[in-house]
PDB file of N, CA and C in Angstrom:
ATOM      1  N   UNK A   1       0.846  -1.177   0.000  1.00  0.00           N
ATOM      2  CA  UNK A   1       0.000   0.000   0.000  1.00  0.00           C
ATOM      3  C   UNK A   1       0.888   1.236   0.000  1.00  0.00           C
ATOM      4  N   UNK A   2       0.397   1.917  -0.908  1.00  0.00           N
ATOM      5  CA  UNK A   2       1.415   3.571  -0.869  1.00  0.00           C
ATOM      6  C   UNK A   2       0.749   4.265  -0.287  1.00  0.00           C
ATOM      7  N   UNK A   3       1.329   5.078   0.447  1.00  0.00           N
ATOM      8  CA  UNK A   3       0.796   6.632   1.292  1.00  0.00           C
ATOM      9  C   UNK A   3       0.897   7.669   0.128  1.00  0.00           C
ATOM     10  N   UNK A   4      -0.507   8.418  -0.079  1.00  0.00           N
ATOM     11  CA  UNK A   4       0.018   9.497  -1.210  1.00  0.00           C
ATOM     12  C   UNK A   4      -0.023  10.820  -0.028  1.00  0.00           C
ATOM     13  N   UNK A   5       0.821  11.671  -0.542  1.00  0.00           N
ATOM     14  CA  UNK A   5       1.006  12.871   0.292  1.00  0.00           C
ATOM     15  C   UNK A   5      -0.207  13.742   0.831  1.00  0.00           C
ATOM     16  N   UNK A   6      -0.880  14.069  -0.338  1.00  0.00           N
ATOM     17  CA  UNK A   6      -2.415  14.498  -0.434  1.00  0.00           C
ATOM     18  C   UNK A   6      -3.312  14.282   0.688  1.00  0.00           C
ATOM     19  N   UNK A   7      -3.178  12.326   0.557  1.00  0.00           N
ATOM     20  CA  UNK A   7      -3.891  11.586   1.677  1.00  0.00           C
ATOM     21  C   UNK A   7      -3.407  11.840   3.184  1.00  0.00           C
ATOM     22  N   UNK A   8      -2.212  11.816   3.297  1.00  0.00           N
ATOM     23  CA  UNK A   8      -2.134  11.690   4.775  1.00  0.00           C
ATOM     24  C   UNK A   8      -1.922  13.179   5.185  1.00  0.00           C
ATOM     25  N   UNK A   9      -1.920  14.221   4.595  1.00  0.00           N
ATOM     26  CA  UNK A   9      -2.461  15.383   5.050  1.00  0.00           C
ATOM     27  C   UNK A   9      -3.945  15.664   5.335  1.00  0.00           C
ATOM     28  N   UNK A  10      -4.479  15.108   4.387  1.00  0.00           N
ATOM     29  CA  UNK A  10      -5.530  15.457   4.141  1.00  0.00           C
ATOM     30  C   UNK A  10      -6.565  14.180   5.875  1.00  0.00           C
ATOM     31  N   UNK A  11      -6.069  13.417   6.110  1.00  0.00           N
ATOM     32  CA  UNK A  11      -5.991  12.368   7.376  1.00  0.00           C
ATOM     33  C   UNK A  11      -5.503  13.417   8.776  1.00  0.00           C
ATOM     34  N   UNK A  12      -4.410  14.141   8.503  1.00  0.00           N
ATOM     35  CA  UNK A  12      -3.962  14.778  10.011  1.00  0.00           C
ATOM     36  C   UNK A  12      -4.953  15.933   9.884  1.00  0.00           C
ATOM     37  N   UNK A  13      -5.270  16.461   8.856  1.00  0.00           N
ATOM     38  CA  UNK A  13      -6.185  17.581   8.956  1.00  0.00           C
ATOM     39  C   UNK A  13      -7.615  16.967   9.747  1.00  0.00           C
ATOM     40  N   UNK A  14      -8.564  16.069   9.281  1.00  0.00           N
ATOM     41  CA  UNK A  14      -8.890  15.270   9.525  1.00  0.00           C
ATOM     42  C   UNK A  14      -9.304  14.969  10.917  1.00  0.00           C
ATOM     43  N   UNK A  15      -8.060  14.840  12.044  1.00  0.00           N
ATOM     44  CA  UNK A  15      -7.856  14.368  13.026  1.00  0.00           C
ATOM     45  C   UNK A  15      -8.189  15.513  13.884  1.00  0.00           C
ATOM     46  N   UNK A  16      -7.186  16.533  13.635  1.00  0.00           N
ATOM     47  CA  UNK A  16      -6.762  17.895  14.356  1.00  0.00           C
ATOM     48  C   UNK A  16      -8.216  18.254  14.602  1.00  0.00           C
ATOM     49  N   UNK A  17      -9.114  18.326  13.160  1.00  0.00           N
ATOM     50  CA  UNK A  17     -10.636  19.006  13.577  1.00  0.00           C
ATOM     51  C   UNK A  17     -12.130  17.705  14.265  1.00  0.00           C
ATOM     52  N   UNK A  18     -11.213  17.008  14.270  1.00  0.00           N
ATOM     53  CA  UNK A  18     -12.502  15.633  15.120  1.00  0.00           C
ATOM     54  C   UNK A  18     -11.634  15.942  16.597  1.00  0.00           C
ATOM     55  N   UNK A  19     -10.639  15.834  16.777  1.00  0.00           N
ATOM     56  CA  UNK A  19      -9.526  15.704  18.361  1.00  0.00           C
ATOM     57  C   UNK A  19      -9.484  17.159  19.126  1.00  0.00           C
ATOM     58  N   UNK A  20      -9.167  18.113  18.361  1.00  0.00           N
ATOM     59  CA  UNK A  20      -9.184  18.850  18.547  1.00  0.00           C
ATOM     60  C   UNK A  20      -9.533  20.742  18.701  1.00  0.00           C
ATOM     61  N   UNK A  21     -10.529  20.365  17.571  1.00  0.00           N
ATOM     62  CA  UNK A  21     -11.581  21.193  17.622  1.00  0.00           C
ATOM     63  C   UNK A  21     -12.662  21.057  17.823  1.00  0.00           C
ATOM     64  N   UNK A  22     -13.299  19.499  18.344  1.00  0.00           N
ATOM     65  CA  UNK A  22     -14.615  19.043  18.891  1.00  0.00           C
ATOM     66  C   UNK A  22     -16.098  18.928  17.762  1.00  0.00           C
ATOM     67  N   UNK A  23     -14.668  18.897  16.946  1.00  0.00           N
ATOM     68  CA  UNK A  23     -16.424  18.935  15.311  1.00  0.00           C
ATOM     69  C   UNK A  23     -16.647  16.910  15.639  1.00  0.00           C
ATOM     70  N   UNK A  24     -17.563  17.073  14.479  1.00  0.00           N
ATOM     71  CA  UNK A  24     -18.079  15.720  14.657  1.00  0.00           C
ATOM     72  C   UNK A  24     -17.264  14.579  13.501  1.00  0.00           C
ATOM     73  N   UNK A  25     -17.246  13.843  13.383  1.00  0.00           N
ATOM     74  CA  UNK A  25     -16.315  13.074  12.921  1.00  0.00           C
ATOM     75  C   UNK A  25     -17.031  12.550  11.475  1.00  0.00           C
ATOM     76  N   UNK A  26     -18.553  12.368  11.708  1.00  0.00           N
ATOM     77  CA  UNK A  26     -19.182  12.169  10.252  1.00  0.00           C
ATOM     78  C   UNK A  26     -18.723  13.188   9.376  1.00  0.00           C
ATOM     79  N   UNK A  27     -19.420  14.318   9.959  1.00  0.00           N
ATOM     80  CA  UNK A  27     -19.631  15.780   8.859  1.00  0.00           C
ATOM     81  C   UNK A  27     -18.101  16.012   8.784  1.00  0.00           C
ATOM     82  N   UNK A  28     -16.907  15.598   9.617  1.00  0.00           N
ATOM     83  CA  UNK A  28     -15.676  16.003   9.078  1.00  0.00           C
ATOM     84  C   UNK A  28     -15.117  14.906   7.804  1.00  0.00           C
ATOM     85  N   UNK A  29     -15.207  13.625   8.039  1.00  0.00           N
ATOM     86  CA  UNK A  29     -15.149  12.949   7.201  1.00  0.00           C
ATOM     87  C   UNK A  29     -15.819  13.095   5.611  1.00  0.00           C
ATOM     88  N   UNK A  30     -16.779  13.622   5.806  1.00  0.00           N
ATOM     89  CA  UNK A  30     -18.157  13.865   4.763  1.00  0.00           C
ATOM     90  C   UNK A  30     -17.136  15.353   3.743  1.00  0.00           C
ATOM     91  N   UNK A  31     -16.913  16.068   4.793  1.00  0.00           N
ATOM     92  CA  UNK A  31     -16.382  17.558   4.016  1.00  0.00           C
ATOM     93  C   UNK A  31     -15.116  16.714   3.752  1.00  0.00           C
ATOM     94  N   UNK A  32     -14.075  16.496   4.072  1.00  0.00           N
ATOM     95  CA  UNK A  32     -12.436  15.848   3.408  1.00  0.00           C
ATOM     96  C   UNK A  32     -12.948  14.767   2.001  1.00  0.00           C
ATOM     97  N   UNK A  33     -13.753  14.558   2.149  1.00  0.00           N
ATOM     98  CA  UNK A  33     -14.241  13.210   0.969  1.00  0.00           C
ATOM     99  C   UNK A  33     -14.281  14.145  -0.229  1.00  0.00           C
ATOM    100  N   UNK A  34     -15.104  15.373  -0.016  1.00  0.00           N
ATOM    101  CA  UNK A  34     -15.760  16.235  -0.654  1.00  0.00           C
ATOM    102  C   UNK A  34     -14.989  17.659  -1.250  1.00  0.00           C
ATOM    103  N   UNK A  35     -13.976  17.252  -0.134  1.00  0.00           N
ATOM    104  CA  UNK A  35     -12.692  18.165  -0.999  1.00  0.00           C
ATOM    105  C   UNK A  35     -12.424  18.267  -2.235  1.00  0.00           C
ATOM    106  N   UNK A  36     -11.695  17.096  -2.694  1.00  0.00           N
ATOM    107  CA  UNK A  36     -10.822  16.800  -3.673  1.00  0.00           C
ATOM    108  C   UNK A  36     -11.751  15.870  -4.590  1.00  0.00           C
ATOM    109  N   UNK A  37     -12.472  16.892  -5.622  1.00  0.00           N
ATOM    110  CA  UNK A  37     -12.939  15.477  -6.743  1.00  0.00           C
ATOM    111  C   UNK A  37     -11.838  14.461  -7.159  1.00  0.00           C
ATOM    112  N   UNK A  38     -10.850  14.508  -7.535  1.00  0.00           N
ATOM    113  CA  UNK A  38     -10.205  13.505  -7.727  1.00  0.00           C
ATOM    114  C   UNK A  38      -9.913  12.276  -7.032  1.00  0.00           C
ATOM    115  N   UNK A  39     -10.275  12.423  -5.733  1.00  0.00           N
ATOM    116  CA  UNK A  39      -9.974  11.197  -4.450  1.00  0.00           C
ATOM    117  C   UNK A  39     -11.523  10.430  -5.200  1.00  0.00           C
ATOM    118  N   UNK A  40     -11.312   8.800  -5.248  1.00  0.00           N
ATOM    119  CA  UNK A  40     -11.626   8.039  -6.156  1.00  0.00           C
ATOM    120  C   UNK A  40     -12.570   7.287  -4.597  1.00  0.00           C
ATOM    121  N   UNK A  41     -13.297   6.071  -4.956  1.00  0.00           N
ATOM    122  CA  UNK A  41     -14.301   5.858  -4.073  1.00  0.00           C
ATOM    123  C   UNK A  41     -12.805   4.844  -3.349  1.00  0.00           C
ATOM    124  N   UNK A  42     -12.157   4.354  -3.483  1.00  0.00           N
ATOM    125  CA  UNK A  42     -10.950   3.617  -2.617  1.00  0.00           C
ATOM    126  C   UNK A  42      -9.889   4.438  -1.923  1.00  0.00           C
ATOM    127  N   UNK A  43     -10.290   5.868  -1.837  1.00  0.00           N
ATOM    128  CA  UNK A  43      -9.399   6.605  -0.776  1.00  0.00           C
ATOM    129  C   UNK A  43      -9.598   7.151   0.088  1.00  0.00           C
TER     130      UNK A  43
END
């Protein structure tokens, strides 16, 4: 499995606002998905 750069930023960002800014983890997941049209249904 490769780590693409994109991804695991786009993962600590991710984290920082579910851990540490107290958002909710669906709707954060939901908006990072929704970022990047190019992220494919396997990322």
């Amino acid at each position: 499995m490769r780590l693409h750069r994109n991804l695991v930023f786009a993962v600590i960002d991710a984290l920082n606002l579910i851990f540490n800014e107290g958002e909710y983890a669906d709707k954060v997941v939901q908006k990072v998905l929704k970022f990047d049209k190019r992220w494919g249904a396997r990322d």
